[in-house]
N, C-alpha and C. Protein backbone atom coordinates (compact mmCIF):
# COMPACT_ATOMS: atom_id res chain seq x y z
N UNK A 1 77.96 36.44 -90.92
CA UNK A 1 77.30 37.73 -90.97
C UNK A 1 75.83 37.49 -91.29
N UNK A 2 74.71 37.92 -90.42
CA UNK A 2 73.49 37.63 -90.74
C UNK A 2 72.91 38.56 -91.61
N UNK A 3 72.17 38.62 -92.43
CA UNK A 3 71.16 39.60 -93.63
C UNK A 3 71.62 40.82 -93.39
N UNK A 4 71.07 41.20 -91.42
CA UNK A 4 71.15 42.64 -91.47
C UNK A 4 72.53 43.14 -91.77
N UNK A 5 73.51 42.95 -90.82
CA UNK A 5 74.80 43.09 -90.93
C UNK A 5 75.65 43.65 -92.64
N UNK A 6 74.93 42.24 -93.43
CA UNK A 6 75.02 42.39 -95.03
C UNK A 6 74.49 43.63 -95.54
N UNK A 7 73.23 43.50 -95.44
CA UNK A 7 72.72 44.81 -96.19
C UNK A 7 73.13 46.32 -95.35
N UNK A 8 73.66 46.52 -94.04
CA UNK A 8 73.78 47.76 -93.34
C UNK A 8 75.53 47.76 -94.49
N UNK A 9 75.99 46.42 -94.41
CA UNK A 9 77.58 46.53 -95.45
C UNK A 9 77.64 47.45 -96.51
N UNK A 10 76.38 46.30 -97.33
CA UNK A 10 76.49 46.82 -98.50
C UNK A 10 76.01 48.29 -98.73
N UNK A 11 74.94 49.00 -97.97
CA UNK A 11 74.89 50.49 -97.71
C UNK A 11 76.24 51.28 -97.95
N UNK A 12 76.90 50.86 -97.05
CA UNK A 12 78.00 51.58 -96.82
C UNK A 12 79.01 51.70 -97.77
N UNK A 13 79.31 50.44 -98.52
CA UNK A 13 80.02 50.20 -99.87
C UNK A 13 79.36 50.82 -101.02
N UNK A 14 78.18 51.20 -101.17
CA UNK A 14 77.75 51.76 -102.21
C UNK A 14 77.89 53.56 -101.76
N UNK A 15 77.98 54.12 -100.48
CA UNK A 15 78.35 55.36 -100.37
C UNK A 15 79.78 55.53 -100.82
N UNK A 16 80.59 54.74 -101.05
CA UNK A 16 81.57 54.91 -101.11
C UNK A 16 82.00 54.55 -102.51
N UNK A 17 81.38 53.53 -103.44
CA UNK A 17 81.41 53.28 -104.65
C UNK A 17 80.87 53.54 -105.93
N UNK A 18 79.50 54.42 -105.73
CA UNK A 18 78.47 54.34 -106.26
C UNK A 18 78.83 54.99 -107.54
N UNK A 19 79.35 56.29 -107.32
CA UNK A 19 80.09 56.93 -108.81
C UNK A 19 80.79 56.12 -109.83
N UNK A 20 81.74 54.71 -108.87
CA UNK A 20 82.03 53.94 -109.95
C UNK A 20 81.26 52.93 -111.21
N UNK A 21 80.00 52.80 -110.33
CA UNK A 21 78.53 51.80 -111.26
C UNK A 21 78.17 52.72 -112.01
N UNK A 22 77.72 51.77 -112.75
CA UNK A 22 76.61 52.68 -114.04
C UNK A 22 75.42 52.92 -113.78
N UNK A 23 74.64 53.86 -114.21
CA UNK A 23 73.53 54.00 -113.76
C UNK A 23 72.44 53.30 -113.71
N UNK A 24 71.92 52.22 -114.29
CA UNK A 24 71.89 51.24 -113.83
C UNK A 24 71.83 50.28 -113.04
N UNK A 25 72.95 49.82 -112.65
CA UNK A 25 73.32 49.78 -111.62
C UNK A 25 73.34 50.34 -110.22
N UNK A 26 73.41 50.74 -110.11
CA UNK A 26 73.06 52.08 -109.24
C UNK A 26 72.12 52.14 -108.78
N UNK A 27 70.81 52.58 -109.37
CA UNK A 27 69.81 52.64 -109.66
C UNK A 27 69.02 51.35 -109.36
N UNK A 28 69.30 50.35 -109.53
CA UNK A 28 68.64 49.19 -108.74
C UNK A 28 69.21 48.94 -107.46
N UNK A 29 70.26 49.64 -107.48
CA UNK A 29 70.96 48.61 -105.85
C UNK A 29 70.10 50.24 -105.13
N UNK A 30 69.91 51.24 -105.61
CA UNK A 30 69.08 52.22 -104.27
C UNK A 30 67.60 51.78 -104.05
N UNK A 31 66.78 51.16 -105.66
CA UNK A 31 65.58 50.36 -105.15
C UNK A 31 65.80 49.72 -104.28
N UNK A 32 66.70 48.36 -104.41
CA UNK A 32 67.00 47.55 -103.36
C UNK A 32 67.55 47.48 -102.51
N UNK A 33 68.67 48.25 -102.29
CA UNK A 33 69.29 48.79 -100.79
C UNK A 33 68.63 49.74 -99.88
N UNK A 34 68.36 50.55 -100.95
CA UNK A 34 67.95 52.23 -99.94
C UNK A 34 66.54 52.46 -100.09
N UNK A 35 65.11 51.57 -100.92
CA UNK A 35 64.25 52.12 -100.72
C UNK A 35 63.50 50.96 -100.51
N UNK A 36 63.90 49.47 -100.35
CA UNK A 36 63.74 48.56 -99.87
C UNK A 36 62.57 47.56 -101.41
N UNK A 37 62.50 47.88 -102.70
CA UNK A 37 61.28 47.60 -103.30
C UNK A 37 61.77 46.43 -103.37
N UNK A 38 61.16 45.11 -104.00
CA UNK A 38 61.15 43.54 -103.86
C UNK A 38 61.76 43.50 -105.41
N UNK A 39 62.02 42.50 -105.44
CA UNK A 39 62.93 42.25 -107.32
C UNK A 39 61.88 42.04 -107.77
N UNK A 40 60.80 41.65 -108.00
CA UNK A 40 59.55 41.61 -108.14
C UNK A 40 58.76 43.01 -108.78
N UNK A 41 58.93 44.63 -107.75
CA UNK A 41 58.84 45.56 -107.60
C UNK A 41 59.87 45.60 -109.08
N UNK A 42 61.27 45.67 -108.48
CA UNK A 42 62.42 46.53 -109.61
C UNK A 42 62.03 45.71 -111.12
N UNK A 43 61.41 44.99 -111.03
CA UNK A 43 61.45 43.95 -112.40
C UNK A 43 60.93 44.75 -113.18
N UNK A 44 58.86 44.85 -112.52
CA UNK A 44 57.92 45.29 -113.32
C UNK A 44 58.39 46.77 -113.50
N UNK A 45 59.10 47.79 -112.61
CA UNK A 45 59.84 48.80 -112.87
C UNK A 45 60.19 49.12 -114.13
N UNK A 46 61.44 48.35 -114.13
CA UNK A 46 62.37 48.61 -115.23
C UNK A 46 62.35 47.54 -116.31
N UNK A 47 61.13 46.60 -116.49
CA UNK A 47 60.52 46.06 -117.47
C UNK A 47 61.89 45.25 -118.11
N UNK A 48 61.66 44.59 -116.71
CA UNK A 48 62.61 42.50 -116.85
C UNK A 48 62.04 41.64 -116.01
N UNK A 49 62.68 41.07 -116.43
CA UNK A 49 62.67 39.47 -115.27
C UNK A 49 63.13 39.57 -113.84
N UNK A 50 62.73 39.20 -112.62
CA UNK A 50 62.73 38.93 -111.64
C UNK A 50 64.33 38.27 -111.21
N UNK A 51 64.40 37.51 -111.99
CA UNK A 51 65.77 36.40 -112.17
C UNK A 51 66.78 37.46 -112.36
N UNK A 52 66.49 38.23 -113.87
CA UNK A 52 67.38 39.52 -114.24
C UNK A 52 67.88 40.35 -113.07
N UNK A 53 66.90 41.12 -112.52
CA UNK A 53 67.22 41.61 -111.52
C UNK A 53 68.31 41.44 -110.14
N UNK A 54 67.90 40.01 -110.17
CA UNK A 54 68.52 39.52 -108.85
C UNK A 54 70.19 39.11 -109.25
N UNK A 55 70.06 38.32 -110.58
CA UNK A 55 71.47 38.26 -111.15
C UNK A 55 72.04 40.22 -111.06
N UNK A 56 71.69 41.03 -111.89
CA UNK A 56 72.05 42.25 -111.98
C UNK A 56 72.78 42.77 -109.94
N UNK A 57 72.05 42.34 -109.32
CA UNK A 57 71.98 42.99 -108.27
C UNK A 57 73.17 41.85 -107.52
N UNK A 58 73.24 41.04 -107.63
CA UNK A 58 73.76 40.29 -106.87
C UNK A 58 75.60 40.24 -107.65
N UNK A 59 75.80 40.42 -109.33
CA UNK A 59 76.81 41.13 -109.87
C UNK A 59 77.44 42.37 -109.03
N UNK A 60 75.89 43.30 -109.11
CA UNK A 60 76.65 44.66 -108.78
C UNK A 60 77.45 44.56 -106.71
N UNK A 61 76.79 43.54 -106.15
CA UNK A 61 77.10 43.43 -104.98
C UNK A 61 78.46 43.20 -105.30
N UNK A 62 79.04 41.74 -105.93
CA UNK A 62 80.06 41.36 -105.69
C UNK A 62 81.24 42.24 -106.50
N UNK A 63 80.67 43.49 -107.29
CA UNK A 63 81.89 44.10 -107.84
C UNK A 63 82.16 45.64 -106.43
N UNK A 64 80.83 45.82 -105.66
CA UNK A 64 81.53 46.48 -104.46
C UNK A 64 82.12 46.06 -103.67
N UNK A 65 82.23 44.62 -103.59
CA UNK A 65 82.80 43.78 -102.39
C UNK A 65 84.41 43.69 -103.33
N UNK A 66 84.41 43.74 -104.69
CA UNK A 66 85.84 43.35 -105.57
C UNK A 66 86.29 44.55 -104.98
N UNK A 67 85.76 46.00 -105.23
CA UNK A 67 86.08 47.56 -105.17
C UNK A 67 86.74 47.77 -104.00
N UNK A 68 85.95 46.81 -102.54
CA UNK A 68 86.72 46.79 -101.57
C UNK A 68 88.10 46.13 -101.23
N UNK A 69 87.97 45.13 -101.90
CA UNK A 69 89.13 45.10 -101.23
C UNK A 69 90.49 45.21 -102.07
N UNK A 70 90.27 46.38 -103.15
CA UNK A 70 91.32 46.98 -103.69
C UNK A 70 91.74 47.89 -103.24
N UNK A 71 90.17 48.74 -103.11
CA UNK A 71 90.52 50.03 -102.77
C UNK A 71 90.50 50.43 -101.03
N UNK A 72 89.72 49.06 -100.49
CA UNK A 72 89.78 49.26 -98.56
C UNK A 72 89.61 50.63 -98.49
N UNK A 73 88.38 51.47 -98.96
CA UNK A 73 88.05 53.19 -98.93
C UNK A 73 87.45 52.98 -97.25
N UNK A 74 86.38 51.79 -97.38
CA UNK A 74 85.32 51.43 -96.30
C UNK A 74 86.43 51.09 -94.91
N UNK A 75 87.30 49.84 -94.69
CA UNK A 75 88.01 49.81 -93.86
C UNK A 75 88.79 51.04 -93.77
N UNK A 76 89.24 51.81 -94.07
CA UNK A 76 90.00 52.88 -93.69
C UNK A 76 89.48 53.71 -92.97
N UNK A 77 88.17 53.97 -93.59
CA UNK A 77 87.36 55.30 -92.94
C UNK A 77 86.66 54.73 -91.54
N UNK A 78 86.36 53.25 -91.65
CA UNK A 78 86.18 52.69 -90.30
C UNK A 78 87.34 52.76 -89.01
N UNK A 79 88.56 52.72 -89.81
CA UNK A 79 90.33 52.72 -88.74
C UNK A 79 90.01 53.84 -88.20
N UNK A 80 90.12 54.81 -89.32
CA UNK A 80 90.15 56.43 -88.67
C UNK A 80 88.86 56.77 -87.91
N UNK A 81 87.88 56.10 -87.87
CA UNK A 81 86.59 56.49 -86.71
C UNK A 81 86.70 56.06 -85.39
N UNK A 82 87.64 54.41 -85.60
CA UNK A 82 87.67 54.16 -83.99
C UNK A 82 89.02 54.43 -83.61
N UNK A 83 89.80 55.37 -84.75
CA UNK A 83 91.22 56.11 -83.88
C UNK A 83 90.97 57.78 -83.26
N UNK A 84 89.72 58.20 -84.23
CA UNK A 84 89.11 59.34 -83.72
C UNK A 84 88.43 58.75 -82.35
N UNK A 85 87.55 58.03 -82.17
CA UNK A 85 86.73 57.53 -80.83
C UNK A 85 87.44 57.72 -79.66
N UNK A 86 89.20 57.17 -80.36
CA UNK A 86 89.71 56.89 -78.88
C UNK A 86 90.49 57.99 -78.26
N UNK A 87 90.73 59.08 -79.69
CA UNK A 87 91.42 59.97 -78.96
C UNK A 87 90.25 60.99 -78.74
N UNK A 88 89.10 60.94 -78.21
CA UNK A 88 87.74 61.87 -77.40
C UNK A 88 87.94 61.15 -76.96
N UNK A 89 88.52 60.29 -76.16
CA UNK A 89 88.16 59.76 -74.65
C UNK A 89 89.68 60.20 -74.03
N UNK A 90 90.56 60.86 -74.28
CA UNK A 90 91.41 61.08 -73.89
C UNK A 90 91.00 62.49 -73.15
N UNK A 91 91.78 62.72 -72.13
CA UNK A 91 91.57 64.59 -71.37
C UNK A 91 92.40 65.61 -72.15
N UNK A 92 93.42 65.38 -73.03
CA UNK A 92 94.19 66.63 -73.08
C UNK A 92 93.13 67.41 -73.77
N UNK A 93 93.32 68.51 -73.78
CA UNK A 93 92.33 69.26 -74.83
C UNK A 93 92.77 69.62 -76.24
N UNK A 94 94.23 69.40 -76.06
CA UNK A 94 94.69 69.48 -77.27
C UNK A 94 94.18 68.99 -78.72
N UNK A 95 94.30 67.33 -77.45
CA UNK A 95 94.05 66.35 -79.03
C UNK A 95 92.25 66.61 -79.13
N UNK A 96 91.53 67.05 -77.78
CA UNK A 96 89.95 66.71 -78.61
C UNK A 96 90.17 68.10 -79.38
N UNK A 97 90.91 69.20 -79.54
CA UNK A 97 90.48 70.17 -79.91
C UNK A 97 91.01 69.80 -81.61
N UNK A 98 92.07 68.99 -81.60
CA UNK A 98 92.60 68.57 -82.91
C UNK A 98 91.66 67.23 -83.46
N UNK A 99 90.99 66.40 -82.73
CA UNK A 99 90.28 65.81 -83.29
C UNK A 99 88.76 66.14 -83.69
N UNK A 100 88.17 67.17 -82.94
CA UNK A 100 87.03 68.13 -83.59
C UNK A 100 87.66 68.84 -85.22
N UNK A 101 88.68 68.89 -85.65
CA UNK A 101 89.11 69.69 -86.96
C UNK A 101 89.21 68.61 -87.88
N UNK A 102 89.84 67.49 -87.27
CA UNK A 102 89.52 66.17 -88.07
C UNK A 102 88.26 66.02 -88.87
N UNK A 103 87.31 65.54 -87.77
CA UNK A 103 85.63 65.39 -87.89
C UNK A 103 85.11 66.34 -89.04
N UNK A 104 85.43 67.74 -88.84
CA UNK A 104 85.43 68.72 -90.12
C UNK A 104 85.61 68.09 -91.10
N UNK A 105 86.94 67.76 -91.20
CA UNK A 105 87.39 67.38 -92.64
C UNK A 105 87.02 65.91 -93.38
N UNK A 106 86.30 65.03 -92.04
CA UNK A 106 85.83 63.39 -92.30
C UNK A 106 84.40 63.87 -93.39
């Protein structure tokens, strides 16, 4: 898996985990996930070490990657997108009309 791949991951694992971190936590992985600042940036921020940071961040990675694969929230909701995909390519109207009520409720 190259960088991008990783970080588009870990995006996705933190939509799905984020209530479980502390704030904190949290809170550095959106500097560093979602608003892109350098550990460098989050250090002088939140008034630590560079090292700190990256340990902190690189913890909080591997307890969404633990989260996954207990809780597989992320693979599931991925199953049900490409089982929704396939039934819109089907003609009955039934099922797109039952898989538009789905999408509602995703």
């Amino acid at each position: 898996m190259n960088s991008l791949e990783r970080h588009l991951e870990i995006n996705a694992l933190l939509e799905y985990y984020r209530p479980l971190l502390t704030e904190k936590q949290a809170s550095m992985m959106r500097y560093y996930y979602e608003e892109n600042y350098s550990l460098s940036e989050i250090a002088d921020y939140v008034g630590t070490s560079r090292t700190a940071v990256h340990e902190h961040i690189r913890n909080t990675v591997d307890k969404l990657y633990d989260y996954e694969s207990k809780l597989k929230l992320h693979e599931k909701a991925q199953k049900r997108r490409d089982i929704l995909d396939a039934l819109k390519r089907k003609d009955d109207e039934e099922i797109i009309a039952l898989v538009r009520k789905l999408e509602e409720v995703e």
